[in-house]
N, C-alpha and C. Protein backbone atom coordinates (compact mmCIF):
# COMPACT_ATOMS: atom_id res chain seq x y z
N UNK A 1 0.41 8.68 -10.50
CA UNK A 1 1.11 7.46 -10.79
C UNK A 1 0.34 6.68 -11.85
N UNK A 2 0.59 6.21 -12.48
CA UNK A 2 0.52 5.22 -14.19
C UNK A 2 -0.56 4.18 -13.66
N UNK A 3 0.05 3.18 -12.50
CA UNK A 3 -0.06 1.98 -12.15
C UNK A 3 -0.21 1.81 -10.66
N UNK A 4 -0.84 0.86 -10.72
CA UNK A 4 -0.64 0.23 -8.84
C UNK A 4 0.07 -0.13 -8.55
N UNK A 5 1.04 -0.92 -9.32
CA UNK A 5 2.56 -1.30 -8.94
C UNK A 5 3.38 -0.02 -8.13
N UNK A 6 3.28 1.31 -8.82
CA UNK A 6 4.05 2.20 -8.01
C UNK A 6 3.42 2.70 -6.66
N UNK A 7 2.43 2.77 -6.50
CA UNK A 7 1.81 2.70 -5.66
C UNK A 7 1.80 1.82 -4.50
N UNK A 8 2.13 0.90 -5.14
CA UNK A 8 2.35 -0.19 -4.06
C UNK A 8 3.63 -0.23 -3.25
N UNK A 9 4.89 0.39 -4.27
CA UNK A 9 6.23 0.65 -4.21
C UNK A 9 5.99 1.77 -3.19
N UNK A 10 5.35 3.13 -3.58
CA UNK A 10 6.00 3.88 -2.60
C UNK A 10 5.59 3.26 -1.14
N UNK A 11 4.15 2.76 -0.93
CA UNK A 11 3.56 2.52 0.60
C UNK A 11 4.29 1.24 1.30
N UNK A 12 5.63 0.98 0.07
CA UNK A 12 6.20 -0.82 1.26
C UNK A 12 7.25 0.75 1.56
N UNK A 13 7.99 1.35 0.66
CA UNK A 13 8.58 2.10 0.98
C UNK A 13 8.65 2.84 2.50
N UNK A 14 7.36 3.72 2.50
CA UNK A 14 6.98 3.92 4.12
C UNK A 14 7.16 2.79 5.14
N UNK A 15 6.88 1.98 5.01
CA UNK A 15 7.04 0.28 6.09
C UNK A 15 8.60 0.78 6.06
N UNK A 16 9.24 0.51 5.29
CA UNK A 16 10.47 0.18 4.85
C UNK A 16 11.20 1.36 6.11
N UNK A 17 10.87 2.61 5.84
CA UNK A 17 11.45 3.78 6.35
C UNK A 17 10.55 3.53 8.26
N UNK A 18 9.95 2.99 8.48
CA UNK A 18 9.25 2.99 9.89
C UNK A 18 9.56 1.54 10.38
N UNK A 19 10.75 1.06 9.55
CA UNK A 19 11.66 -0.14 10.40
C UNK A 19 11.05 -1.57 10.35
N UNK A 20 10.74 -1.85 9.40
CA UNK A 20 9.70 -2.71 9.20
C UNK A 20 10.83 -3.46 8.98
N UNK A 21 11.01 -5.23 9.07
CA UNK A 21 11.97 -6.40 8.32
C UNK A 21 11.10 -7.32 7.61
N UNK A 22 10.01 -7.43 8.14
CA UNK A 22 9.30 -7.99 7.11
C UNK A 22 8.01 -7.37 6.51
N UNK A 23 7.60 -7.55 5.28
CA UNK A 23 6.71 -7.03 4.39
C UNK A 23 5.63 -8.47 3.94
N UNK A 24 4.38 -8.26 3.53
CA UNK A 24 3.65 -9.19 2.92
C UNK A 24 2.77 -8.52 1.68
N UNK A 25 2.69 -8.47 0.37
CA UNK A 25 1.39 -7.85 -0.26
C UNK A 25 0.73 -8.94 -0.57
N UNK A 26 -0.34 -8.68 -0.50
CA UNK A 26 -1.16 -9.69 -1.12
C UNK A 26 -2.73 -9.13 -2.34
N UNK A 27 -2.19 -9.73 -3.20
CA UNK A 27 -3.18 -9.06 -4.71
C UNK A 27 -4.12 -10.54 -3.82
N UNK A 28 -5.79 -10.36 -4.44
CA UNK A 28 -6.66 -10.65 -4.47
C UNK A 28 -7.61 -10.08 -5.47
N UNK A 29 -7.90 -11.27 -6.30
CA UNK A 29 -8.54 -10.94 -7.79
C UNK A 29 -9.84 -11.43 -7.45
N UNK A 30 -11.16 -11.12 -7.54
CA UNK A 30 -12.12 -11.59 -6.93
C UNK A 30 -13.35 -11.51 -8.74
N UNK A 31 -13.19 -12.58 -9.54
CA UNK A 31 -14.17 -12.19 -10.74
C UNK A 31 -15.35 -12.10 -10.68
N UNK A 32 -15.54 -12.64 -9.58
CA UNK A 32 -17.60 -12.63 -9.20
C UNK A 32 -17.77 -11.28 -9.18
N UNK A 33 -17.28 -10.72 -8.33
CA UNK A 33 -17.53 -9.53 -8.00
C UNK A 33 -17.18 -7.75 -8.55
N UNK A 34 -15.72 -8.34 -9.56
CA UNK A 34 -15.06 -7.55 -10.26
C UNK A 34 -14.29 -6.46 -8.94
N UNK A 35 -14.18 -7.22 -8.40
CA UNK A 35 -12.72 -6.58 -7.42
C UNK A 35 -11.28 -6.74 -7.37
N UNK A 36 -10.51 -5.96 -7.01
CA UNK A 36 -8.86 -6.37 -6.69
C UNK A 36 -8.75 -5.84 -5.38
N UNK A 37 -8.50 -6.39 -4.45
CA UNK A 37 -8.06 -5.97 -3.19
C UNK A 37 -6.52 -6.00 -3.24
N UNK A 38 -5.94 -4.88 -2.93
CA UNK A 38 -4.29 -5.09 -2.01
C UNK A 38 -4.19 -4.44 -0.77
N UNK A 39 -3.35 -6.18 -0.33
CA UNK A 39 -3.09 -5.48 0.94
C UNK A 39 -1.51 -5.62 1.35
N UNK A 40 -1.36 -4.44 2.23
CA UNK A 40 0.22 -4.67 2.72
C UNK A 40 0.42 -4.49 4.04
N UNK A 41 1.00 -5.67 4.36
CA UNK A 41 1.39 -5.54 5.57
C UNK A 41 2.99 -5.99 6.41
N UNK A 42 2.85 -4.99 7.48
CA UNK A 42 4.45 -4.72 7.45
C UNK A 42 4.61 -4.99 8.93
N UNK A 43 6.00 -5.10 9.37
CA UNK A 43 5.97 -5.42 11.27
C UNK A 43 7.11 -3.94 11.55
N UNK A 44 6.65 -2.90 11.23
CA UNK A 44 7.10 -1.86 11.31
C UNK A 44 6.84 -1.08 12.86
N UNK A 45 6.99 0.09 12.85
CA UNK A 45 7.17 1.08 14.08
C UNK A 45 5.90 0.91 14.53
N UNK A 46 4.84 1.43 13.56
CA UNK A 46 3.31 1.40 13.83
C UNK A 46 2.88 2.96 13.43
N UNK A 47 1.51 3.01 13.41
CA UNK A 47 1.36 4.67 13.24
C UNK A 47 0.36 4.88 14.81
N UNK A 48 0.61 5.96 15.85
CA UNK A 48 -0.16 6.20 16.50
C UNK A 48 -1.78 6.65 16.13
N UNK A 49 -2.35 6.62 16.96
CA UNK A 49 -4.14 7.28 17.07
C UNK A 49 -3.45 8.52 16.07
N UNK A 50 -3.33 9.62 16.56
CA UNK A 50 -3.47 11.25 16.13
C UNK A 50 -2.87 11.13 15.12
N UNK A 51 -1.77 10.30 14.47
CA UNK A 51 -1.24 10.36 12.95
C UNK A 51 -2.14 9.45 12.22
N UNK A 52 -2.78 8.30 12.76
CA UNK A 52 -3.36 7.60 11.71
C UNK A 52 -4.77 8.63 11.33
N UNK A 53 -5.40 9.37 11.74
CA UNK A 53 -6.33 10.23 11.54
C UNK A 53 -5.60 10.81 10.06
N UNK A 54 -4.56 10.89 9.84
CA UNK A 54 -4.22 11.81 9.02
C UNK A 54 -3.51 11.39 8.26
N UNK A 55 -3.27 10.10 8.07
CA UNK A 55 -2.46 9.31 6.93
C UNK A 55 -3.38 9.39 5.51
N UNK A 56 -4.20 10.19 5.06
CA UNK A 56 -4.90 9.89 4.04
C UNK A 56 -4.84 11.17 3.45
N UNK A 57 -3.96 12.30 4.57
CA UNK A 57 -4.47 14.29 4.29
C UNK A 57 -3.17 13.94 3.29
N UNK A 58 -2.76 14.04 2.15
CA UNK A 58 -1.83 14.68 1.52
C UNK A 58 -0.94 15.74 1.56
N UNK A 59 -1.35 16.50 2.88
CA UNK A 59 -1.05 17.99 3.69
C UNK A 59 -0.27 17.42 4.43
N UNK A 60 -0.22 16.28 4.90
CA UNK A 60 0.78 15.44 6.18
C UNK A 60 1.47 14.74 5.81
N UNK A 61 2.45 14.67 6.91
CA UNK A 61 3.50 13.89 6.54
C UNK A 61 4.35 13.70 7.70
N UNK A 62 4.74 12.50 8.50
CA UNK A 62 5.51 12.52 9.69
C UNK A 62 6.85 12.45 9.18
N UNK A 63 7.05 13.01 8.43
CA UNK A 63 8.67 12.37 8.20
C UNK A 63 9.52 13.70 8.28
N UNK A 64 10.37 14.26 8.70
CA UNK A 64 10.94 15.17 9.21
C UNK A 64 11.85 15.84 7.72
N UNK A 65 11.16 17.29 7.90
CA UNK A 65 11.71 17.99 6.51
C UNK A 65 10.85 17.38 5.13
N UNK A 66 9.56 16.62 5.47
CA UNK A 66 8.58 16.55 4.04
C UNK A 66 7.32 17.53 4.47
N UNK A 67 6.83 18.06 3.54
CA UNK A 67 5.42 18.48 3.73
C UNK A 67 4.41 17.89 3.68
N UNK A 68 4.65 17.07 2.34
CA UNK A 68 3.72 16.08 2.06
C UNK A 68 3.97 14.96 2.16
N UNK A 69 2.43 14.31 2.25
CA UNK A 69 2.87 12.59 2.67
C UNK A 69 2.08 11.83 1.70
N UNK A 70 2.10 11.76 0.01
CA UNK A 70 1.23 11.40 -0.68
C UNK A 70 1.23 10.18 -1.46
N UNK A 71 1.54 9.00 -0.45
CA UNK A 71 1.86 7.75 -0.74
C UNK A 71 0.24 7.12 -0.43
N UNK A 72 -0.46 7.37 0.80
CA UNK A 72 -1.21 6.39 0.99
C UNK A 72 -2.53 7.57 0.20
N UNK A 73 -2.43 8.53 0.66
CA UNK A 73 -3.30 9.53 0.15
C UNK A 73 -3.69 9.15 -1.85
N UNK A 74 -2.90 9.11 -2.49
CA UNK A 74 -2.81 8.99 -4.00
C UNK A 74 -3.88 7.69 -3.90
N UNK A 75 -2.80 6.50 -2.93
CA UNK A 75 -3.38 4.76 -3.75
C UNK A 75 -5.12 5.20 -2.53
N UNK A 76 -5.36 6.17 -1.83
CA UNK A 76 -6.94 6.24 -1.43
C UNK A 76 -7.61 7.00 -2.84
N UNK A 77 -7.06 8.05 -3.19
CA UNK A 77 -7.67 8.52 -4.43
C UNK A 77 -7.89 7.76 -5.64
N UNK A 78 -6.90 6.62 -6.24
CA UNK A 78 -6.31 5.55 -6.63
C UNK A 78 -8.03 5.02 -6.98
N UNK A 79 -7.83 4.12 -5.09
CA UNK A 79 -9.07 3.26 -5.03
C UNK A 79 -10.79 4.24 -5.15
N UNK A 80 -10.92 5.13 -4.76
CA UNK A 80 -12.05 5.87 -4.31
C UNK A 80 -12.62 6.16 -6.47
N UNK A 81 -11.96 6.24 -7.17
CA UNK A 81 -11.90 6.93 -7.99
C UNK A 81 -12.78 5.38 -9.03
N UNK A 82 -12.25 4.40 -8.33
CA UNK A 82 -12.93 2.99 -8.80
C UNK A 82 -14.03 2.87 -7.96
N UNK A 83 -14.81 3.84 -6.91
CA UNK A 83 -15.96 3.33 -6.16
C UNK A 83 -15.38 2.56 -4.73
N UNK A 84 -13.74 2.25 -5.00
CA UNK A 84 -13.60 1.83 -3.71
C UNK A 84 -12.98 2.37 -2.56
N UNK A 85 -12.14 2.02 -1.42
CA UNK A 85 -11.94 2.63 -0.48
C UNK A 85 -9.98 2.04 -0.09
N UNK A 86 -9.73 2.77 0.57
CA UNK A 86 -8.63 1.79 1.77
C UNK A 86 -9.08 2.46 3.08
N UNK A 87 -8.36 1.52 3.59
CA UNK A 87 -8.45 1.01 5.33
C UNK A 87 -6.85 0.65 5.88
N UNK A 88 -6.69 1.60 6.34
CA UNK A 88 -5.34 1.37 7.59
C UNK A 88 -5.52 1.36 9.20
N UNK A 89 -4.71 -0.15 9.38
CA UNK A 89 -4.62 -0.22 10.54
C UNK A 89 -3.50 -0.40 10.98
N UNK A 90 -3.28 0.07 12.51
CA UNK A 90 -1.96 0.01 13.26
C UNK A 90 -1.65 -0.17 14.13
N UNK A 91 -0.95 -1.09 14.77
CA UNK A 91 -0.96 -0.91 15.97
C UNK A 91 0.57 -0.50 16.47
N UNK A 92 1.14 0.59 17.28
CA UNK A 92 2.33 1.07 17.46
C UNK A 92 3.38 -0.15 18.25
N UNK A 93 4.07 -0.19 17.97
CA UNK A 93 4.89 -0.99 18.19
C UNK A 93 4.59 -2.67 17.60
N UNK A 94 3.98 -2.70 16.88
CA UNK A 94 3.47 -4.19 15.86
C UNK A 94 3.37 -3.69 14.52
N UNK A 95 3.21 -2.85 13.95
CA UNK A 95 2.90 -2.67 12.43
C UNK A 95 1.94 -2.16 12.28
N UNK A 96 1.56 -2.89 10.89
CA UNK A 96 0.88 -1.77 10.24
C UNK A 96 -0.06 -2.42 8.80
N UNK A 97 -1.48 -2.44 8.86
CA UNK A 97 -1.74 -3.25 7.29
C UNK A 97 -2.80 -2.38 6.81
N UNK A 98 -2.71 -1.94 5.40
CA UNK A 98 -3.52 -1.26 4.96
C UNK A 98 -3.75 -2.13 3.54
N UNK A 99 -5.20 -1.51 3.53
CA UNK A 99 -5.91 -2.40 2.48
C UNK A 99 -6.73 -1.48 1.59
N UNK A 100 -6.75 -1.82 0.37
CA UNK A 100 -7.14 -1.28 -0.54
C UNK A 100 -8.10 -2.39 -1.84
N UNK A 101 -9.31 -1.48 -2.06
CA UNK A 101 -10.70 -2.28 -2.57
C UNK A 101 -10.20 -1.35 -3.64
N UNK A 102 -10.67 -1.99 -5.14
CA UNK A 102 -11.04 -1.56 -6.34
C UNK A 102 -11.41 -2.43 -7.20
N UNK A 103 -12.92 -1.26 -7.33
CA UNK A 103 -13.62 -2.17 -8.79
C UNK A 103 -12.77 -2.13 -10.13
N UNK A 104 -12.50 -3.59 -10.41
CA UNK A 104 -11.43 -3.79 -11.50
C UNK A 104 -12.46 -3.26 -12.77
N UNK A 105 -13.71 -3.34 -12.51
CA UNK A 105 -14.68 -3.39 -14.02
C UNK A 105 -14.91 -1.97 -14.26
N UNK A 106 -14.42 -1.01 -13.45
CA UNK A 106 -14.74 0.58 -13.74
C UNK A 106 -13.44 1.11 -14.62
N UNK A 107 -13.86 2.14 -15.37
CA UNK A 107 -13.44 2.76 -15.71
C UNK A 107 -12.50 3.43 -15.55
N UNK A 108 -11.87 3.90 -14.47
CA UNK A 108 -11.05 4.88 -14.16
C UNK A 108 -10.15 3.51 -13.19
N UNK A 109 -10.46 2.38 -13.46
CA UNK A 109 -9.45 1.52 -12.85
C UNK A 109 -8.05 1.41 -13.80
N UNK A 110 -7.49 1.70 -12.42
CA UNK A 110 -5.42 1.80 -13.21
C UNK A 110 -4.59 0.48 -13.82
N UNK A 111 -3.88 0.17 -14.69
CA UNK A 111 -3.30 -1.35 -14.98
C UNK A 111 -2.79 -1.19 -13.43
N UNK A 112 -2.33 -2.89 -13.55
CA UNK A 112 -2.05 -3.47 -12.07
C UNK A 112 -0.42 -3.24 -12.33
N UNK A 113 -0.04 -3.23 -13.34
CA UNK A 113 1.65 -2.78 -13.77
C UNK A 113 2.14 -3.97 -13.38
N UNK A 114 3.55 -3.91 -13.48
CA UNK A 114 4.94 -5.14 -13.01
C UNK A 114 4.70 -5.48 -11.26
N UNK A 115 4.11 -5.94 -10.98
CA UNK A 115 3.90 -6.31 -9.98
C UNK A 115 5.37 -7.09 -9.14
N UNK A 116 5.41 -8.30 -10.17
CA UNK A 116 6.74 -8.88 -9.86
C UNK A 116 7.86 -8.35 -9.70
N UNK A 117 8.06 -7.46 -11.10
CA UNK A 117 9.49 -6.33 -11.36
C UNK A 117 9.83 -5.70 -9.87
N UNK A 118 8.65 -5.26 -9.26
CA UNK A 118 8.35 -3.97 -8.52
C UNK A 118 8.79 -4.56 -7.27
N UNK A 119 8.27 -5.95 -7.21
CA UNK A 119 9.15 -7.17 -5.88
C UNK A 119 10.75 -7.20 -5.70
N UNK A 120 10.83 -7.75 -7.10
CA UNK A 120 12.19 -7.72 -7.62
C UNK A 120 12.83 -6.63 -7.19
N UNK A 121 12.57 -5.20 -7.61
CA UNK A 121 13.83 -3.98 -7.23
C UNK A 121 13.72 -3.98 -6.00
N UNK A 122 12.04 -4.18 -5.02
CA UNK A 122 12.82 -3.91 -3.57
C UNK A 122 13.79 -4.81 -2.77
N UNK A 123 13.60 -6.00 -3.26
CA UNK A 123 14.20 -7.55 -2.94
C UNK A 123 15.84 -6.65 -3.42
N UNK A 124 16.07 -6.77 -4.03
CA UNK A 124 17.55 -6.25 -4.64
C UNK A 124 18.22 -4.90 -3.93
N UNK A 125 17.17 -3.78 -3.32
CA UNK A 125 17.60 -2.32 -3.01
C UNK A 125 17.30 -2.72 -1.43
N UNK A 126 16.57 -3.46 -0.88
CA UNK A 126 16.83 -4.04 0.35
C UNK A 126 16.79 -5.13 1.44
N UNK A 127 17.96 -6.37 0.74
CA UNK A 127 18.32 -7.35 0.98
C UNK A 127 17.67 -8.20 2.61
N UNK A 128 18.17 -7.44 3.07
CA UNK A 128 17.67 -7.61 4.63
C UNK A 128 16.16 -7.35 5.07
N UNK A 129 15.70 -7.08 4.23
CA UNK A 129 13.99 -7.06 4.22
C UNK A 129 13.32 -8.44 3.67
N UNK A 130 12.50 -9.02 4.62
CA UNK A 130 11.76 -10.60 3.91
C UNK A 130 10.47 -9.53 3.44
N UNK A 131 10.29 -10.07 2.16
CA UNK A 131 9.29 -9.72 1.48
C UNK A 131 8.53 -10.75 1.37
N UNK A 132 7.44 -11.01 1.21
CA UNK A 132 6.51 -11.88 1.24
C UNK A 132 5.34 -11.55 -0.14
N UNK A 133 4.78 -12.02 -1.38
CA UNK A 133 4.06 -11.69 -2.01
C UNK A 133 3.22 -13.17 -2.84
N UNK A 134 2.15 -12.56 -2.28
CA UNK A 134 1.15 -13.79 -2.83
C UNK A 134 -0.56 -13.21 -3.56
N UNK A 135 -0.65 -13.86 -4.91
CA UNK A 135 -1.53 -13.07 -5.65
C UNK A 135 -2.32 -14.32 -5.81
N UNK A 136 -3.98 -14.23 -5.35
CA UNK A 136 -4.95 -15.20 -5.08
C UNK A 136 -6.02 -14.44 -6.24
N UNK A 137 -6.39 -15.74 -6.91
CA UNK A 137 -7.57 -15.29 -7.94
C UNK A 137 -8.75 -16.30 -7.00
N UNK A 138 -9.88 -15.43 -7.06
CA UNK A 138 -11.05 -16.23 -6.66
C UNK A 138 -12.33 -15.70 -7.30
């Protein structure tokens, strides 16, 4: 993927498909430190213990008739590739928030892309979803 924007698209996507109605991302620009954190969080199905072990294998995928599951897997390669990490948590039947660290000052850091645009098409492709998006510089 180009950008974090798509990245960001496919993983509300997953929320989206595990019944989620509301969504939150939140960009965090941190200049002291030369970080961007995103995080998303969703009031979806949840992921159990034995699948969240494996939300990061690109080999997996709970979704019936995929092989692969390379939404959260990519934006971990994504972040890891800047020195940083993500972190998913879940709890089944409450949701779901995963977070993602990257050093904005490295090299192999991706543009942040249409961030807004990327609001915009899901706001439009699914109405009945509250989206929530708030981008904090500190």
């Amino acid at each position: 993927m180009e950008d974090l924007s798509l990245h960001v698209l496919d993983v509300i996507e997953n929320g989206i498909r595990a019944g989620a109605s509301e969504i939150s991302l939140i960009l965090t620009e941190n200049s002291e430190n030369n970080t961007l954190t995103v995080t998303i969080r969703d009031n979806g199905c949840g992921i159990d213990e034995e699948t969240l072990g494996q939300v990061s294998d690109p080999f997996y995928s709970s979704k019936e008739g995929k092989e692969f599951g390379l939404g959260i897997s990519l934006l971990s390669q994504a972040a890891e590739n800047t020195g940083g990490y993500v972190t998913v948590d879940s709890i089944v039947g409450e949701g779901t928030e995963i977070t993602a660290l990257f050093h904005s000052d490295h090299i192999d850091m991706k543009p942040l892309g249409d961030m807004d645009l990327t609001l915009d098409l899901l706001r439009m492709s699914h109405g009945s979803i509250r989206f929530m998006y708030e981008r904090l510089m500190i």
